[in-house]
N, C-alpha and C. Protein backbone atom coordinates (compact mmCIF):
# COMPACT_ATOMS: atom_id res chain seq x y z
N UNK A 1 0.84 -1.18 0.00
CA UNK A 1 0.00 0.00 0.00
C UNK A 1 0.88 1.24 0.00
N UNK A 2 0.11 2.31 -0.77
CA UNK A 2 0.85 3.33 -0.48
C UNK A 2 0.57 4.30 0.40
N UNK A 3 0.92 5.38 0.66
CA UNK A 3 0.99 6.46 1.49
C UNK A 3 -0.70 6.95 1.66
N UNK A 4 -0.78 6.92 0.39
CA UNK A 4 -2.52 7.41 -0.16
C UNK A 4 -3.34 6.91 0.22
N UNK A 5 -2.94 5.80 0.29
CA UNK A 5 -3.84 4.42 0.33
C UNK A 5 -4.16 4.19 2.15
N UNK A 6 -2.61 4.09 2.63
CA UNK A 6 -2.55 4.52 4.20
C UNK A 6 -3.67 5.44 4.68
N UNK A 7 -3.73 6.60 4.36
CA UNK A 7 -4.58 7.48 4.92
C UNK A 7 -5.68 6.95 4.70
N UNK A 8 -6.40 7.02 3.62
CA UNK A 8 -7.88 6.58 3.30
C UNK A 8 -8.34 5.76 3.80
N UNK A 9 -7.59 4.61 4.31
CA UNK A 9 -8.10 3.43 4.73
C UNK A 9 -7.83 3.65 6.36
N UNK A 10 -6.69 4.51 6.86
CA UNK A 10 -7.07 4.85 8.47
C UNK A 10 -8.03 5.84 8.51
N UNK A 11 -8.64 6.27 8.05
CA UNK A 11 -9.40 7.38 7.91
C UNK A 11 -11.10 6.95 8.09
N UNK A 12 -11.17 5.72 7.67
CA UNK A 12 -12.54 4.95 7.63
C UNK A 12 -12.34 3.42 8.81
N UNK A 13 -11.19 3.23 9.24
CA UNK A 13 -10.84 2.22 9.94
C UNK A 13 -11.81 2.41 11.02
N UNK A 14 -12.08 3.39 12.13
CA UNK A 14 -13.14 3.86 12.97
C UNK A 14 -14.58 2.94 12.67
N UNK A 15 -15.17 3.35 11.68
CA UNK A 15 -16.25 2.77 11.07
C UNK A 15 -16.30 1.04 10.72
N UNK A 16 -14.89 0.83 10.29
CA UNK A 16 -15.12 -0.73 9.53
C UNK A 16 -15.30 -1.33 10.91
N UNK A 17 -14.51 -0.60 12.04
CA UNK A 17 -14.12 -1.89 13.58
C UNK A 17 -15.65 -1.54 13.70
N UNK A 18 -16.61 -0.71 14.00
CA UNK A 18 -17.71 -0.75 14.46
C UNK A 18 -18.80 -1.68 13.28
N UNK A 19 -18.78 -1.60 12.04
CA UNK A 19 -19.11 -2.17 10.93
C UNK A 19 -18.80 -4.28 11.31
N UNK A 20 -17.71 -3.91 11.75
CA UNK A 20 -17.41 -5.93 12.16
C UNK A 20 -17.94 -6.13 13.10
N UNK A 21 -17.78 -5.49 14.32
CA UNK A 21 -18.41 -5.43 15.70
C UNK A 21 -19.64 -6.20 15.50
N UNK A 22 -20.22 -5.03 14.72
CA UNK A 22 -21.78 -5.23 14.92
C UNK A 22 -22.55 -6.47 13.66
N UNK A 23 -21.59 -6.57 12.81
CA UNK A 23 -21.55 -8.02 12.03
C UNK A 23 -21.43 -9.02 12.60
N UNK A 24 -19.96 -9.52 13.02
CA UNK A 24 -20.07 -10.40 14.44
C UNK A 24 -21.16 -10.60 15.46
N UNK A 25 -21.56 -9.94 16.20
CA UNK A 25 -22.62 -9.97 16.72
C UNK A 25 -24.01 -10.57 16.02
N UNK A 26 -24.16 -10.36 15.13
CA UNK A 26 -25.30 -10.94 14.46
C UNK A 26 -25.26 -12.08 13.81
N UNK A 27 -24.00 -12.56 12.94
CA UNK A 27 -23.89 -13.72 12.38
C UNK A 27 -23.50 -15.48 13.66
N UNK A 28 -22.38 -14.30 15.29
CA UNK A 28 -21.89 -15.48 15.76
C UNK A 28 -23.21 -16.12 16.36
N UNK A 29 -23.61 -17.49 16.38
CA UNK A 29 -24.58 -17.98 17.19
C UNK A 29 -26.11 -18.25 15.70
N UNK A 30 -25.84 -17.75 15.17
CA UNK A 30 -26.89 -17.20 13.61
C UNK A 30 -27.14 -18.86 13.16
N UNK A 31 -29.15 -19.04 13.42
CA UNK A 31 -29.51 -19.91 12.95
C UNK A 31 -30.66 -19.67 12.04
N UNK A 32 -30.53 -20.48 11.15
CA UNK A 32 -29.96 -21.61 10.74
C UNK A 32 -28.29 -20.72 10.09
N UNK A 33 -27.29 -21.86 10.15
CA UNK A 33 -25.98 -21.36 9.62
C UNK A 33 -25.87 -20.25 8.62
N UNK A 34 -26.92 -21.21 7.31
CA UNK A 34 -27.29 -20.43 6.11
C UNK A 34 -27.79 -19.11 5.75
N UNK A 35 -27.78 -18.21 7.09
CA UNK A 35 -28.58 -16.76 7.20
C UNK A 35 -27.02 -16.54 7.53
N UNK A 36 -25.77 -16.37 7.98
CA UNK A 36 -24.59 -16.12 8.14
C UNK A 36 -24.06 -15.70 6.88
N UNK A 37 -24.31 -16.46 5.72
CA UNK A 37 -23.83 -15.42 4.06
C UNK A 37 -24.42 -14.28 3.74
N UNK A 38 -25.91 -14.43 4.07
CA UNK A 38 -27.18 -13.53 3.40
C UNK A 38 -26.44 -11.99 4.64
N UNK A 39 -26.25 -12.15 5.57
CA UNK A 39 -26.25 -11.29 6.77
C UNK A 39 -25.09 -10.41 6.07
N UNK A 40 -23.56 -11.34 5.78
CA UNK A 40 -22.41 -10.85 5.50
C UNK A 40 -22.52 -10.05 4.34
N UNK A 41 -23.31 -10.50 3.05
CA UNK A 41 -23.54 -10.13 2.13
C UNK A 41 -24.25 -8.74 2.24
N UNK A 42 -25.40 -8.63 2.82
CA UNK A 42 -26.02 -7.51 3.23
C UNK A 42 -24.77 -6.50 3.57
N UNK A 43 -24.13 -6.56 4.59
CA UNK A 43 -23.28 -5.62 5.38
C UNK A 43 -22.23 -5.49 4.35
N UNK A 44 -21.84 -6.26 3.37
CA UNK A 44 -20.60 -5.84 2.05
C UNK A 44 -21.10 -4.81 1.19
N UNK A 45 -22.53 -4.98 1.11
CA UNK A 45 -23.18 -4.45 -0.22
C UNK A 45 -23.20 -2.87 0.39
N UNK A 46 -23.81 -2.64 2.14
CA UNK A 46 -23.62 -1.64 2.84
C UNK A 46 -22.76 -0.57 2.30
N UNK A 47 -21.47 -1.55 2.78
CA UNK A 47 -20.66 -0.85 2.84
C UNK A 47 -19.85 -0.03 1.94
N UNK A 48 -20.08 -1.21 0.45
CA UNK A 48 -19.60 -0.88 -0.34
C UNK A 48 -20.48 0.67 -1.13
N UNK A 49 -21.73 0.59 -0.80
CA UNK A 49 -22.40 1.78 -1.25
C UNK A 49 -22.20 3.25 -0.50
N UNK A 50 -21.62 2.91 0.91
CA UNK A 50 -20.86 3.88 1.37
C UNK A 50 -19.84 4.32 1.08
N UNK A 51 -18.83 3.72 1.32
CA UNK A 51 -17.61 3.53 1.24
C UNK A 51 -16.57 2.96 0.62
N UNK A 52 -16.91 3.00 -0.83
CA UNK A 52 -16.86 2.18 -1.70
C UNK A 52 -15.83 1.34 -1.59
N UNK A 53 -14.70 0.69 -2.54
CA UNK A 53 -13.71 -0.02 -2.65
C UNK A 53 -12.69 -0.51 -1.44
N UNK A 54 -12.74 0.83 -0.83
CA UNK A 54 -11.48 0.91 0.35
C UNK A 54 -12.10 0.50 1.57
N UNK A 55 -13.59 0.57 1.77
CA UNK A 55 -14.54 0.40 2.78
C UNK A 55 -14.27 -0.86 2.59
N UNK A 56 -15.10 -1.57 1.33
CA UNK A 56 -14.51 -2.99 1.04
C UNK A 56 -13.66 -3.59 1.40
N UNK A 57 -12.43 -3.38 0.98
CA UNK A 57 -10.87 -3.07 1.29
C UNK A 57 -11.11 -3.73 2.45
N UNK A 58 -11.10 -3.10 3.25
CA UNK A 58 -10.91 -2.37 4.83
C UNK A 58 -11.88 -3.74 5.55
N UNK A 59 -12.70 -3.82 5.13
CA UNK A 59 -13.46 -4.71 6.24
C UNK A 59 -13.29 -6.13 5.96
N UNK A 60 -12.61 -6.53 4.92
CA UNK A 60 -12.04 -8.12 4.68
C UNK A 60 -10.81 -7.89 4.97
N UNK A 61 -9.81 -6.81 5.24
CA UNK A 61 -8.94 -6.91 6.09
C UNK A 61 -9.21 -7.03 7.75
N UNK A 62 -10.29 -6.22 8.12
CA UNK A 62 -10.57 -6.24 9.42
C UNK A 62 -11.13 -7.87 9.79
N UNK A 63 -11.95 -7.99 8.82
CA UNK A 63 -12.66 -9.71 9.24
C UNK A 63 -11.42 -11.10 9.00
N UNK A 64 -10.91 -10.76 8.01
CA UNK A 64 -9.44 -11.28 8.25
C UNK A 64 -8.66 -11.82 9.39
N UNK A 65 -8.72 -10.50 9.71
CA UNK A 65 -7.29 -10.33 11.03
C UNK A 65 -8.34 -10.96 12.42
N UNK A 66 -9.70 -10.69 12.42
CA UNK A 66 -10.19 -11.28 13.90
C UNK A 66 -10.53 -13.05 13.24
N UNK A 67 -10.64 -13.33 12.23
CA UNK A 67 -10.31 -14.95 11.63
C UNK A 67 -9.36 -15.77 11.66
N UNK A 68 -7.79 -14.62 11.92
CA UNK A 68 -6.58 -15.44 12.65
C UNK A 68 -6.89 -15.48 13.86
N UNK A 69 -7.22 -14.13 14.52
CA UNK A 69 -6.83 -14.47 15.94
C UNK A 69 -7.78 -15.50 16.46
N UNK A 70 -8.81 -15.60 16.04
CA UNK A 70 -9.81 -16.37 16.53
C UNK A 70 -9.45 -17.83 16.20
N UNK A 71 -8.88 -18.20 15.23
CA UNK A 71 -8.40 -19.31 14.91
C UNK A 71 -7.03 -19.93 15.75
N UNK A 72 -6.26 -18.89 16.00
CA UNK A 72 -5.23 -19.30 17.05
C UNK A 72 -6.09 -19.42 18.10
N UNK A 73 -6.50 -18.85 18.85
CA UNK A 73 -7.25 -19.20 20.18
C UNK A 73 -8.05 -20.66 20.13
N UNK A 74 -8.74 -21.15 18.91
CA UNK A 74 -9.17 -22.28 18.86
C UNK A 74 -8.02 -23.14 18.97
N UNK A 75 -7.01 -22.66 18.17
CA UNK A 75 -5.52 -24.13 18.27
C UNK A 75 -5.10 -24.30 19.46
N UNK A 76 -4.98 -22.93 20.11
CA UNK A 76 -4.38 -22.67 21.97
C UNK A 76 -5.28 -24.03 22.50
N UNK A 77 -6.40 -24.11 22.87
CA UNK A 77 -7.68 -24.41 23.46
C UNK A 77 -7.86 -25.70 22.94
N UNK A 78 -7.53 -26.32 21.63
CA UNK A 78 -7.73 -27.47 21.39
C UNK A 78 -6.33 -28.65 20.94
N UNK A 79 -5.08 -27.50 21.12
CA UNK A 79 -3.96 -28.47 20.76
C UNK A 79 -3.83 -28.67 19.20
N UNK A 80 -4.60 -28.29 18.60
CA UNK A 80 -5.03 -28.47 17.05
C UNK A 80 -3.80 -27.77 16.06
N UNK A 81 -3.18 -27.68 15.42
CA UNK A 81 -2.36 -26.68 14.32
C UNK A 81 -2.96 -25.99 13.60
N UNK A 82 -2.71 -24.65 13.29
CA UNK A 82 -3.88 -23.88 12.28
C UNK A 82 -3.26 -24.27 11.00
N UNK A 83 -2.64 -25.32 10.99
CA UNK A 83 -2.73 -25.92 9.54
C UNK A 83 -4.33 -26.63 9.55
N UNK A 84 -4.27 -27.80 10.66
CA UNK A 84 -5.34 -28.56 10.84
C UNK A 84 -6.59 -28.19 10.96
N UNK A 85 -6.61 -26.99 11.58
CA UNK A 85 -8.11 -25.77 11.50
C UNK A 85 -8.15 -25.81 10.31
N UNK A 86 -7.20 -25.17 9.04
CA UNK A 86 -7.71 -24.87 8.02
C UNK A 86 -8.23 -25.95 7.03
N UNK A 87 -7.34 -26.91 7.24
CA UNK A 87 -8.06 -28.81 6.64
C UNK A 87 -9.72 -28.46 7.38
N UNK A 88 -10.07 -28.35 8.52
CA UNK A 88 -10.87 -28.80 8.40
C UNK A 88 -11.92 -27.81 8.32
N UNK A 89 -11.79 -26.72 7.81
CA UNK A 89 -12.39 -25.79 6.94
C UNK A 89 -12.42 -25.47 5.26
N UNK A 90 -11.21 -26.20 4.90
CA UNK A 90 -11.46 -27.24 3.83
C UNK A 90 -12.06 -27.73 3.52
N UNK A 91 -12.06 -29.04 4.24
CA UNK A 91 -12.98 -29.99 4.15
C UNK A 91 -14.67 -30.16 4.18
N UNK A 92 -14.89 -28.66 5.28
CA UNK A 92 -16.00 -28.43 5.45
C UNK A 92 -17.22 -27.74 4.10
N UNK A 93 -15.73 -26.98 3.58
CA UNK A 93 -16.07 -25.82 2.28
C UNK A 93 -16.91 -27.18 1.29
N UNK A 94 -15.67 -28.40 0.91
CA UNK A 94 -15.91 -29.08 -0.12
C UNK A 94 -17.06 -29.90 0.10
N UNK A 95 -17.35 -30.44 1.61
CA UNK A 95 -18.32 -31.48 1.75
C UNK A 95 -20.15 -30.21 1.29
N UNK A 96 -20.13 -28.99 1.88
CA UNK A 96 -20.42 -28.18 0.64
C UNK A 96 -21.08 -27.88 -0.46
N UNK A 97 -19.91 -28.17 -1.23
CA UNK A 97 -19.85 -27.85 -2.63
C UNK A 97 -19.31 -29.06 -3.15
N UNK A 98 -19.57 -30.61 -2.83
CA UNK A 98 -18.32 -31.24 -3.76
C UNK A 98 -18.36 -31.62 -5.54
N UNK A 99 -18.71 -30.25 -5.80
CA UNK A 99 -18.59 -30.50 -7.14
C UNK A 99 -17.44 -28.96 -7.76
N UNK A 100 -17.07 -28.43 -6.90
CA UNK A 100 -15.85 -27.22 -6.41
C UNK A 100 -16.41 -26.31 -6.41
């Protein structure tokens, strides 16, 4: 990123952490599972009509970064490798979709 890019995107960072916050909140616990895309989707489309590209940008970096940490804390807690988390989020993707 550049310098430009730096600013714009700390500049809206305020908004995206409250934007995940309040995403999180609604999707963790979200039944049936299948209302968890429709929810995410909603809040992309949001955002993106706000805040266009960099808003975008910005909040799959933010949902990102709480998807590691949250994933290390599962490996801490279960002994697991976040190689092995990600197999079995893999696995989960393909059983799925198994036609890719």
């Amino acid at each position: 990123m550049d310098e430009e890019e730096d600013r714009r995107l700390y500049a809206i960072a305020p908004e995206i952490s409250r934007v995940t916050v309040g995403l999180l909140r609604t999707v963790v616990g979200l039944e049936p599972a299948e209302r968890v895309p429709e929810e995410a989707l909603g809040v992309a489309d949001d955002v993106l009509a706000r805040l266009g590209t960099d808003g975008l940008r910005s909040l799959v970096m933010s949902l990102a970064g709480w998807a590691a940490v949250g994933m290390e804390n599962v490996a801490q807690l279960t002994g697991k490798t976040y190689e092995a988390l990600v197999d079995e989020i893999e696995l989960t993707c393909l059983e799925a979709n198994p036609e890719g």
